[in-house]
PDB file of N, CA and C in Angstrom:
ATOM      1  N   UNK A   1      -2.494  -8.440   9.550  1.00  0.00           N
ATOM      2  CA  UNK A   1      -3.090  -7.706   8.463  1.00  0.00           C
ATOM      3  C   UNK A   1      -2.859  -6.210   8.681  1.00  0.00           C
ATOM      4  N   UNK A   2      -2.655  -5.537   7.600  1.00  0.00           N
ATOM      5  CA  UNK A   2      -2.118  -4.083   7.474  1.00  0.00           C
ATOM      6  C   UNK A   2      -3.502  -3.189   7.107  1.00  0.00           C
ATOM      7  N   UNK A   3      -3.768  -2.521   8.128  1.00  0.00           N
ATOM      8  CA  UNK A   3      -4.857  -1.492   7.856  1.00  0.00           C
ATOM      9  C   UNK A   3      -4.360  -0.108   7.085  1.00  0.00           C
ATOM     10  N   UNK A   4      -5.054   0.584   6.078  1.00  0.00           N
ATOM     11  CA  UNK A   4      -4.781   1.761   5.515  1.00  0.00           C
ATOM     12  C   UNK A   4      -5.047   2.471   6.607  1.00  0.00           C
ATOM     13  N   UNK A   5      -4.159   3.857   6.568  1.00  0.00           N
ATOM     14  CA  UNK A   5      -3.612   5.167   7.189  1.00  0.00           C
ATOM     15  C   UNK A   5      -5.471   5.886   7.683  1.00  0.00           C
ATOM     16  N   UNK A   6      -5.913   5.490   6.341  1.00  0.00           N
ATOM     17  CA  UNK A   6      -7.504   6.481   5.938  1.00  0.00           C
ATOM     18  C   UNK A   6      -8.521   5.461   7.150  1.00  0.00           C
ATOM     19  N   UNK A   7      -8.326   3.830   6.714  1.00  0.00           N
ATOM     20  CA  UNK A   7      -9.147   3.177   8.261  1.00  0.00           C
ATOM     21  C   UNK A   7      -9.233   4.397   9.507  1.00  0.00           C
ATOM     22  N   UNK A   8      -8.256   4.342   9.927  1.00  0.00           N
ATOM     23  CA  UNK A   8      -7.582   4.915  11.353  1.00  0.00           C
ATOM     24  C   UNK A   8      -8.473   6.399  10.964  1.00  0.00           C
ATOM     25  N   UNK A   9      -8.168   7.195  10.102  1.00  0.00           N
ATOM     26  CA  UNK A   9      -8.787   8.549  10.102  1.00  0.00           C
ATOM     27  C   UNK A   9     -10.413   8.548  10.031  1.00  0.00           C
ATOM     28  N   UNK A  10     -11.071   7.761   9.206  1.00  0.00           N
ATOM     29  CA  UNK A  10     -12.154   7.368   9.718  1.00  0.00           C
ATOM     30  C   UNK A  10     -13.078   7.313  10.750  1.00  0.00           C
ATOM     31  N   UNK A  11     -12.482   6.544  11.460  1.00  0.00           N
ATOM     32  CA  UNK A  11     -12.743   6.499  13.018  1.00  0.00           C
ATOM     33  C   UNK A  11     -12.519   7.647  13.541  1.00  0.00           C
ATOM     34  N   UNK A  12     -11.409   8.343  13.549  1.00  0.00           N
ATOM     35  CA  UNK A  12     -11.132   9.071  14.335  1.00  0.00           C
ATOM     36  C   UNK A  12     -12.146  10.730  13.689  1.00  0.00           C
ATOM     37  N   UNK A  13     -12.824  10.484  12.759  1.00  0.00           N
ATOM     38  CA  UNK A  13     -13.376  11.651  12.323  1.00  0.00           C
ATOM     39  C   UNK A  13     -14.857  11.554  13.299  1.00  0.00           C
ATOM     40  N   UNK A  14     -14.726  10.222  13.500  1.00  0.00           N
ATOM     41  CA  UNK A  14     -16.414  10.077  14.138  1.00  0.00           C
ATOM     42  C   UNK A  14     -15.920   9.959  15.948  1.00  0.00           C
ATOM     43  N   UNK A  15     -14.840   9.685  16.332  1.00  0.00           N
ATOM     44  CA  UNK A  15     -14.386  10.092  17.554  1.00  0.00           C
ATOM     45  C   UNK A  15     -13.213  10.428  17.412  1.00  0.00           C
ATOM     46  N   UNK A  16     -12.634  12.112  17.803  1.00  0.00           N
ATOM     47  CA  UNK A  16     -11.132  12.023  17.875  1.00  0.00           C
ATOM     48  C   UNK A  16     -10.512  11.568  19.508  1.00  0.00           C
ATOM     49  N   UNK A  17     -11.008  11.319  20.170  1.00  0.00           N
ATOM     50  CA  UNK A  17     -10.995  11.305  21.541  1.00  0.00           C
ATOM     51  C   UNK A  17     -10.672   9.374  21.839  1.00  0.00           C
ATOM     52  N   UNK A  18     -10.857   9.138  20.292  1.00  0.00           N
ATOM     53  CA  UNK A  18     -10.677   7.168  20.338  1.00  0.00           C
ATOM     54  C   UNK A  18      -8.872   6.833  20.734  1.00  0.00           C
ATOM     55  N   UNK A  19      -9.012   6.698  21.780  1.00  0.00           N
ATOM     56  CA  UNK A  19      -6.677   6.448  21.471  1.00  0.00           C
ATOM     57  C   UNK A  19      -6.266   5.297  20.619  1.00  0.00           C
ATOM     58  N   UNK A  20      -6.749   4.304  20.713  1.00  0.00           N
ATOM     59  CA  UNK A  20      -6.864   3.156  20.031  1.00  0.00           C
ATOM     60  C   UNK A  20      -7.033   3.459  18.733  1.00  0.00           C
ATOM     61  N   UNK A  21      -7.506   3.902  18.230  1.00  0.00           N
ATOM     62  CA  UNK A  21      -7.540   4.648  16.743  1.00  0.00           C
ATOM     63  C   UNK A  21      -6.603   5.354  16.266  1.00  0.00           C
ATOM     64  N   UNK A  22      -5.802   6.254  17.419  1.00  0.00           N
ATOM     65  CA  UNK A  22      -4.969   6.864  16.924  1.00  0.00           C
ATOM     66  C   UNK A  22      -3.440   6.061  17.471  1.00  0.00           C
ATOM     67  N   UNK A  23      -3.634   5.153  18.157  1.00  0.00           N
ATOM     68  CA  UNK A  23      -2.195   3.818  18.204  1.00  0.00           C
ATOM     69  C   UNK A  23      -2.560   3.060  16.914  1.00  0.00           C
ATOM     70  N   UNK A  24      -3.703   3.097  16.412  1.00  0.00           N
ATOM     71  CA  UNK A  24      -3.407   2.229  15.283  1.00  0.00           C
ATOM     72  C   UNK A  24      -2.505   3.398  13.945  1.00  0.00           C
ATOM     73  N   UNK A  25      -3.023   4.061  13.831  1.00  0.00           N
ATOM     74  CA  UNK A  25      -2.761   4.987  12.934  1.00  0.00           C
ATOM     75  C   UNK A  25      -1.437   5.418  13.546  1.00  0.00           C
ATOM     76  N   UNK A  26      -0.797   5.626  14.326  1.00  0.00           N
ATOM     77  CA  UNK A  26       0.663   5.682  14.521  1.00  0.00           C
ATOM     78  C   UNK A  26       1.626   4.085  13.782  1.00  0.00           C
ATOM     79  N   UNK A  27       0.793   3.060  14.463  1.00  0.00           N
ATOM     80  CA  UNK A  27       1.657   1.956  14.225  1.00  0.00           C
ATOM     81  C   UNK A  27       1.453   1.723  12.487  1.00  0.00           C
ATOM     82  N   UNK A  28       0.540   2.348  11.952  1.00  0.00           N
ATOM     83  CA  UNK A  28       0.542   2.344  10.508  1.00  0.00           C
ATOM     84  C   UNK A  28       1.531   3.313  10.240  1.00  0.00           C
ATOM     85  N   UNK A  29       1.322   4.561  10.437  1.00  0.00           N
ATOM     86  CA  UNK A  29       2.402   5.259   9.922  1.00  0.00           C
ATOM     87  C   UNK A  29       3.904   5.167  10.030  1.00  0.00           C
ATOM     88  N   UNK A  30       4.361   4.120  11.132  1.00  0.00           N
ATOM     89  CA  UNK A  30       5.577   3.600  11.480  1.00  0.00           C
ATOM     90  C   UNK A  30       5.485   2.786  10.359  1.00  0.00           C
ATOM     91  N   UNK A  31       5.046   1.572  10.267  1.00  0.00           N
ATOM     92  CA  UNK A  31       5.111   0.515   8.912  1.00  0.00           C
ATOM     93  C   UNK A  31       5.399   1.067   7.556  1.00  0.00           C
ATOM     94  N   UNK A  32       4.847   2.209   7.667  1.00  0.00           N
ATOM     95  CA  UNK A  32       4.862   3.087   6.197  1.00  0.00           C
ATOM     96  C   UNK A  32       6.296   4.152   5.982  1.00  0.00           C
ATOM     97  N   UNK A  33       7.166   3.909   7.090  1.00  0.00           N
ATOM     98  CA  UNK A  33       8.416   4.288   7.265  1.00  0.00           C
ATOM     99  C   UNK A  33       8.160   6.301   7.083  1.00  0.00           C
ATOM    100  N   UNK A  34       7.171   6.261   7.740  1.00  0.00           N
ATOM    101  CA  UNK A  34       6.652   7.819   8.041  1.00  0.00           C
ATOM    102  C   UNK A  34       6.786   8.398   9.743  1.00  0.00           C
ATOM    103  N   UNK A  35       7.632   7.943  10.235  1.00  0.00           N
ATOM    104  CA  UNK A  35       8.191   8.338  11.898  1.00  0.00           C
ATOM    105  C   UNK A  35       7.686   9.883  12.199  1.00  0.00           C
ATOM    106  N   UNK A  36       7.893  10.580  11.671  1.00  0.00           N
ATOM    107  CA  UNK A  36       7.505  11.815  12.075  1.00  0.00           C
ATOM    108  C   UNK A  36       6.128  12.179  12.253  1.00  0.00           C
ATOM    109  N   UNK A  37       4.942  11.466  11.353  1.00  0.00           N
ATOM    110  CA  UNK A  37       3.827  11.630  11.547  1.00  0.00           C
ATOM    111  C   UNK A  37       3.228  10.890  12.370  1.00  0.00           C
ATOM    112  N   UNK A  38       3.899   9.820  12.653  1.00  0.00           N
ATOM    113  CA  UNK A  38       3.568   8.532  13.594  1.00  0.00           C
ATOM    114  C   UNK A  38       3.644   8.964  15.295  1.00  0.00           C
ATOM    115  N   UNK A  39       4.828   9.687  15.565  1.00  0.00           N
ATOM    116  CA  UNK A  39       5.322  10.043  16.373  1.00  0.00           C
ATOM    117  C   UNK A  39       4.251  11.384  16.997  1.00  0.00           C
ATOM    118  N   UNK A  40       4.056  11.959  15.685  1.00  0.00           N
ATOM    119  CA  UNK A  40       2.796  13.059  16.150  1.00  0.00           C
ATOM    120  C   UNK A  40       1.484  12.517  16.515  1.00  0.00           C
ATOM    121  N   UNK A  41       0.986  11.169  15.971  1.00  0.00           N
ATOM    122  CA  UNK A  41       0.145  10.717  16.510  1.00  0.00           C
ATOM    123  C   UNK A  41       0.446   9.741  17.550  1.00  0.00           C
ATOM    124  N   UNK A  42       1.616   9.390  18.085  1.00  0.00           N
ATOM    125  CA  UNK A  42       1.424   8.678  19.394  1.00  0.00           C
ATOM    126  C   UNK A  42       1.302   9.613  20.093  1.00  0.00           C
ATOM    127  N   UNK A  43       1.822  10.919  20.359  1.00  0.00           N
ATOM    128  CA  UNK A  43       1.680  12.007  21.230  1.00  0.00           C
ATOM    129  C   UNK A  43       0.519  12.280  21.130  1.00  0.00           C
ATOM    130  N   UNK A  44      -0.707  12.190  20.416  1.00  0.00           N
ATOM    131  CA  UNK A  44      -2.195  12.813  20.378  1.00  0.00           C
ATOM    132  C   UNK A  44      -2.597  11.586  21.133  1.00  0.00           C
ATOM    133  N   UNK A  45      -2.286  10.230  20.614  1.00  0.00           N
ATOM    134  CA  UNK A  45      -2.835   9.345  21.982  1.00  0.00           C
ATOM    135  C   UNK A  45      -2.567   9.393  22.906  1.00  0.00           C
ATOM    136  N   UNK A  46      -1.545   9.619  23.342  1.00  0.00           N
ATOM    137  CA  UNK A  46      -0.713   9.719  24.630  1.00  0.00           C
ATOM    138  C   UNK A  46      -1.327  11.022  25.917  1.00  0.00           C
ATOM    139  N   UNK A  47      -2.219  11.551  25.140  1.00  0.00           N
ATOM    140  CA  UNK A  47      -2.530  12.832  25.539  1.00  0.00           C
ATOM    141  C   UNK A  47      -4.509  12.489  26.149  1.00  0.00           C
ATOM    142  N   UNK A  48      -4.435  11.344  25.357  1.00  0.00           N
ATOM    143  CA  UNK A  48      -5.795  10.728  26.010  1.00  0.00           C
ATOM    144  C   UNK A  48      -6.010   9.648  26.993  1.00  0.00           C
ATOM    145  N   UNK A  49      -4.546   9.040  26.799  1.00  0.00           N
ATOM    146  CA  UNK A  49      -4.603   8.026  27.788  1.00  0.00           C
ATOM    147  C   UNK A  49      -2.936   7.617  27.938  1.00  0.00           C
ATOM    148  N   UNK A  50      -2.301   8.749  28.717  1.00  0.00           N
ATOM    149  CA  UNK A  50      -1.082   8.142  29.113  1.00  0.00           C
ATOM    150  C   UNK A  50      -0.541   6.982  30.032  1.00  0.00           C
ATOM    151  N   UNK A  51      -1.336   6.432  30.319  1.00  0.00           N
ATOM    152  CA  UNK A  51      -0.916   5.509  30.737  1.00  0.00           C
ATOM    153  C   UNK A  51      -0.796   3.814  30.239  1.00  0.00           C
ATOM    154  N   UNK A  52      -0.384   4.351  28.517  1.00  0.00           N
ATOM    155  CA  UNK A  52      -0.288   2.990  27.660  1.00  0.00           C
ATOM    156  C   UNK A  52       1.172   2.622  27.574  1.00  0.00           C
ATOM    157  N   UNK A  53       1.704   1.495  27.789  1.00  0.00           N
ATOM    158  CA  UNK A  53       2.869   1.340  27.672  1.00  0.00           C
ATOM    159  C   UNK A  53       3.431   1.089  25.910  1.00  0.00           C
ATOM    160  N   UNK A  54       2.434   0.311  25.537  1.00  0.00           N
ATOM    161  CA  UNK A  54       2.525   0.345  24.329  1.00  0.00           C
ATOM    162  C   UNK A  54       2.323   1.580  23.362  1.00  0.00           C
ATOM    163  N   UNK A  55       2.196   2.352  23.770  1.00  0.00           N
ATOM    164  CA  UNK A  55       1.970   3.566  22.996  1.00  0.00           C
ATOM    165  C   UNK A  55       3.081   4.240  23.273  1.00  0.00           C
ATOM    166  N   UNK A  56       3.909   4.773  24.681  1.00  0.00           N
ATOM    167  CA  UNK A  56       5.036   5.083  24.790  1.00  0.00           C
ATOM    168  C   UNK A  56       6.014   3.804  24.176  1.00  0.00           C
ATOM    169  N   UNK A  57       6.086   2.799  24.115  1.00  0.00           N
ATOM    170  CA  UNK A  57       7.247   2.155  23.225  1.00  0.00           C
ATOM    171  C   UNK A  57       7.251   2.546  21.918  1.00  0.00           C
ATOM    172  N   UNK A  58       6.176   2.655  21.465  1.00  0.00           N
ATOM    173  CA  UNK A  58       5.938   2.648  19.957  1.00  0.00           C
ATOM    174  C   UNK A  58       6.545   4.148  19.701  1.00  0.00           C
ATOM    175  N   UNK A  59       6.279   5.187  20.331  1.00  0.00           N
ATOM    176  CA  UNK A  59       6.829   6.161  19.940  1.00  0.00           C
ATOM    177  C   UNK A  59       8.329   6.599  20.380  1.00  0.00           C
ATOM    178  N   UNK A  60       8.822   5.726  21.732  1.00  0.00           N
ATOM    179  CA  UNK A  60      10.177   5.951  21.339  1.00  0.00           C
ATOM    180  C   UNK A  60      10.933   5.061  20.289  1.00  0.00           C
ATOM    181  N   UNK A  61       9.549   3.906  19.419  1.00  0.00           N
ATOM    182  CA  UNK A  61      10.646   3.426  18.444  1.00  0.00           C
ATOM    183  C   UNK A  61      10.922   4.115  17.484  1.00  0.00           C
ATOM    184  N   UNK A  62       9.828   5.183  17.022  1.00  0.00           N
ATOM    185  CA  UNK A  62       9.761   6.064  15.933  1.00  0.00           C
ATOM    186  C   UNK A  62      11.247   7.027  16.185  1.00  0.00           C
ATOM    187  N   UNK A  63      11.254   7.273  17.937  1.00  0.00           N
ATOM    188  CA  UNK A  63      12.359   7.989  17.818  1.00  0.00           C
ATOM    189  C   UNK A  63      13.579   7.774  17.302  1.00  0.00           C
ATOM    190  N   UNK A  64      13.768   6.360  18.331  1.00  0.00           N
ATOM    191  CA  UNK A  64      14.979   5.774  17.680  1.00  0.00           C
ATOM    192  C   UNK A  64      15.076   5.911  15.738  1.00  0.00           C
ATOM    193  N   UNK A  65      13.873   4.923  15.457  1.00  0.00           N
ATOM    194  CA  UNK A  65      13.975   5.410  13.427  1.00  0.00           C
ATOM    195  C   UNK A  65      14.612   6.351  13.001  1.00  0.00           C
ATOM    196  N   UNK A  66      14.460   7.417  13.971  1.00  0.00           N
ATOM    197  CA  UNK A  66      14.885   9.046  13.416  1.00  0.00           C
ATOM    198  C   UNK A  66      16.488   9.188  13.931  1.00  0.00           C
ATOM    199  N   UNK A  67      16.764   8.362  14.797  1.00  0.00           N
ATOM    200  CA  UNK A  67      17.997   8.685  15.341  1.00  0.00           C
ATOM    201  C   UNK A  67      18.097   9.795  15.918  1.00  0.00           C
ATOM    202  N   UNK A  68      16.826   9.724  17.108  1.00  0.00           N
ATOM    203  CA  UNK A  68      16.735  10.515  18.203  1.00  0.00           C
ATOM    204  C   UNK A  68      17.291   9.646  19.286  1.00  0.00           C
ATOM    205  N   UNK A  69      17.828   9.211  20.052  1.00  0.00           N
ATOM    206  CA  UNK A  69      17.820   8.781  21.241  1.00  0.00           C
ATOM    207  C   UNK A  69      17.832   9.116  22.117  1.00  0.00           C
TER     208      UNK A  69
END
């Protein structure tokens, strides 16, 4: 099931400090073929809890999307 972009902001208005909130809201904004904003929010999670593997994949997939490699 596909959560709206606004779910994720939600949450994150009542904690921005949630990473999980903001991996969801990346992996939404990837689905929504929006890489650049996605990518800005795996880096805001990434910044709360680097040590997610899934959160670094997810954002080098955004890279790849962009045809960063």
């Amino acid at each position: 099931m596909k959560r709206p972009v606004s779910t994720y902001d939600t949450a994150l208005k009542l904690n921005q400090n949630f990473a999980r909130a903001w991996e969801g809201k990346s992996f939404a904004l990837y689905s929504l073929d929006r890489p650049v904003e996605a990518i800005i929010a795996y880096e805001t999670a990434l910044k709360i809890n680097p040590d997610n593997a899934k959160t670094w994949t997810g954002k080098g997939l955004a890279h790849l999307k962009l045809g960063q490699v």
